[in-house]
Protein backbone atom coordinates (compact mmCIF):
# COMPACT_ATOMS: atom_id res chain seq x y z
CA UNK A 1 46.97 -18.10 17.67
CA UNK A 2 46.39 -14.55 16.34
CA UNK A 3 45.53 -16.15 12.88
CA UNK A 4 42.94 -18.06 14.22
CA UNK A 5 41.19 -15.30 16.30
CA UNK A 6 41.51 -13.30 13.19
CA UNK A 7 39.76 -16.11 11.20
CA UNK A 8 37.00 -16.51 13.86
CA UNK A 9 36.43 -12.40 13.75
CA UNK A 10 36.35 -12.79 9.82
CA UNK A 11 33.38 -15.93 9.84
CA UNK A 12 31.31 -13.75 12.52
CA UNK A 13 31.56 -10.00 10.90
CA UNK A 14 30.67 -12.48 7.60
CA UNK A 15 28.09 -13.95 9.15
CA UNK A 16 26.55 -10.40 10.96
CA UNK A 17 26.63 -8.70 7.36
CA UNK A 18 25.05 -11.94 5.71
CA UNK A 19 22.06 -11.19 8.15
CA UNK A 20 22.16 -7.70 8.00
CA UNK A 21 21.99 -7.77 3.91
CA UNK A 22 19.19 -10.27 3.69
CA UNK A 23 16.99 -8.88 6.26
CA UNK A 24 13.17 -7.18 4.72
CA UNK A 25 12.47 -3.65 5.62
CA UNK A 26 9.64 -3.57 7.87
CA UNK A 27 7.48 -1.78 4.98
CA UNK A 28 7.98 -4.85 2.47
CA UNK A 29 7.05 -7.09 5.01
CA UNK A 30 3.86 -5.84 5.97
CA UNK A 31 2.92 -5.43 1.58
CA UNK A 32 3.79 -8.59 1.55
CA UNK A 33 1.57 -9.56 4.31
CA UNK A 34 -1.42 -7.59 2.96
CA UNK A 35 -1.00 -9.36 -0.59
CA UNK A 36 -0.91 -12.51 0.94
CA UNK A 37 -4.29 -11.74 2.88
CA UNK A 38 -5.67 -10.49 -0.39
CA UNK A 39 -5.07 -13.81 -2.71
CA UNK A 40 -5.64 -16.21 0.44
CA UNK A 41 -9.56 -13.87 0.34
CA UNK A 42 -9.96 -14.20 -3.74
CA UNK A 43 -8.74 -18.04 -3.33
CA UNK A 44 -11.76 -18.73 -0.78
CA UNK A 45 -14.10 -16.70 -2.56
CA UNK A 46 -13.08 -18.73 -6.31
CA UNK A 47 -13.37 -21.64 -3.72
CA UNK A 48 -17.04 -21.66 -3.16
CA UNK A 49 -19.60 -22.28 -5.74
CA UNK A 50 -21.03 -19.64 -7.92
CA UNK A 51 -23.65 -19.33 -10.51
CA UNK A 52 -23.17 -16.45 -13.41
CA UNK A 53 -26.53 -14.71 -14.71
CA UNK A 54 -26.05 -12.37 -17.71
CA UNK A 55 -28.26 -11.75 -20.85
CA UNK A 56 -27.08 -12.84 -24.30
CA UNK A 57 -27.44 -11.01 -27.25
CA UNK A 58 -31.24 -11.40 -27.78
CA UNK A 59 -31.91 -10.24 -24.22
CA UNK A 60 -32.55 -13.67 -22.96
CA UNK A 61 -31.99 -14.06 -19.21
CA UNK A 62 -29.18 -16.92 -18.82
CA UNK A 63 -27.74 -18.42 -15.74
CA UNK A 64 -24.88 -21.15 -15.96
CA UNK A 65 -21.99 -22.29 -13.99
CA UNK A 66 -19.55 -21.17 -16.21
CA UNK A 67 -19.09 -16.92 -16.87
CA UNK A 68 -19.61 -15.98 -19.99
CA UNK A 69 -16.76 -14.62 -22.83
CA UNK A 70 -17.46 -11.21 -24.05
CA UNK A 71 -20.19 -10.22 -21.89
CA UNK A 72 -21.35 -8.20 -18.96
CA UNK A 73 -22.40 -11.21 -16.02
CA UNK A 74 -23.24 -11.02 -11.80
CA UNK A 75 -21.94 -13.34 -10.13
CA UNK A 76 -24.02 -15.26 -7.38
CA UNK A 77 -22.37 -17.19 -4.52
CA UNK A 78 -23.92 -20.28 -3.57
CA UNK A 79 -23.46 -21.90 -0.35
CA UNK A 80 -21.89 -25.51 -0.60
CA UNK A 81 -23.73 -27.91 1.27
CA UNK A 82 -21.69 -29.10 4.80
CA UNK A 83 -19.56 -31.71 4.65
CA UNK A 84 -20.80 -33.49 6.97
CA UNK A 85 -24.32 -33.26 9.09
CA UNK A 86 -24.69 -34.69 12.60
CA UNK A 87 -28.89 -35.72 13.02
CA UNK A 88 -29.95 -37.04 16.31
CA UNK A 89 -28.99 -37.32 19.48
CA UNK A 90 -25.73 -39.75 18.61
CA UNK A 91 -27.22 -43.36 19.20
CA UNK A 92 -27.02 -45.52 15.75
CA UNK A 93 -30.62 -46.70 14.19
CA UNK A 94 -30.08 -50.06 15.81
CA UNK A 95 -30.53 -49.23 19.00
CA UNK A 96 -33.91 -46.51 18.60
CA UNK A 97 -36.05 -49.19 18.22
């Protein structure tokens, strides 16, 4: 009987120090909070649509969807169009006649 308590005590100190050892320290966890925040921010802004203006090497304005390689550009956000647009007051075009 005393082998068995002793194997029961063994499995829950082993299991208590498992836990113990594998557990973050409260700094790491919030760092790896705030990075999290900061790629899920640069994801949605490389999300949206964007137009590049720069000037190439004969001082020509250009603007493209693409930025360029080896050059100075600004970036310019555009706003994507909605998904989906709701006109009207919800009755189909059958029945406005």
């Amino acid at each position: 009987m005393r082998a068995l308590w002793a194997i029961a005590a063994g499995i829950a100190l082993g299991g208590g120090l498992a836990w113990y050892l594998s557990r973050e320290a409260p700094e790491s966890t919030a760092a790896k909070k705030q990075r999290a925040e900061q790629a899920a921010s640069e994801q949605a802004r490389d999300a949206r649509p964007s137009i590049y203006r720069w000037r190439d090497d004969a001082g020509v304005l250009q603007i493209t969807d693409k930025p360029p390689k080896n050059q100075k550009y600004e970036r310019i956000d555009r706003d994507a169009p909605a998904a989906i647009t709701v006109n009207g007051d919800g009755e189909s075009d059958d029945t406005r006649r």
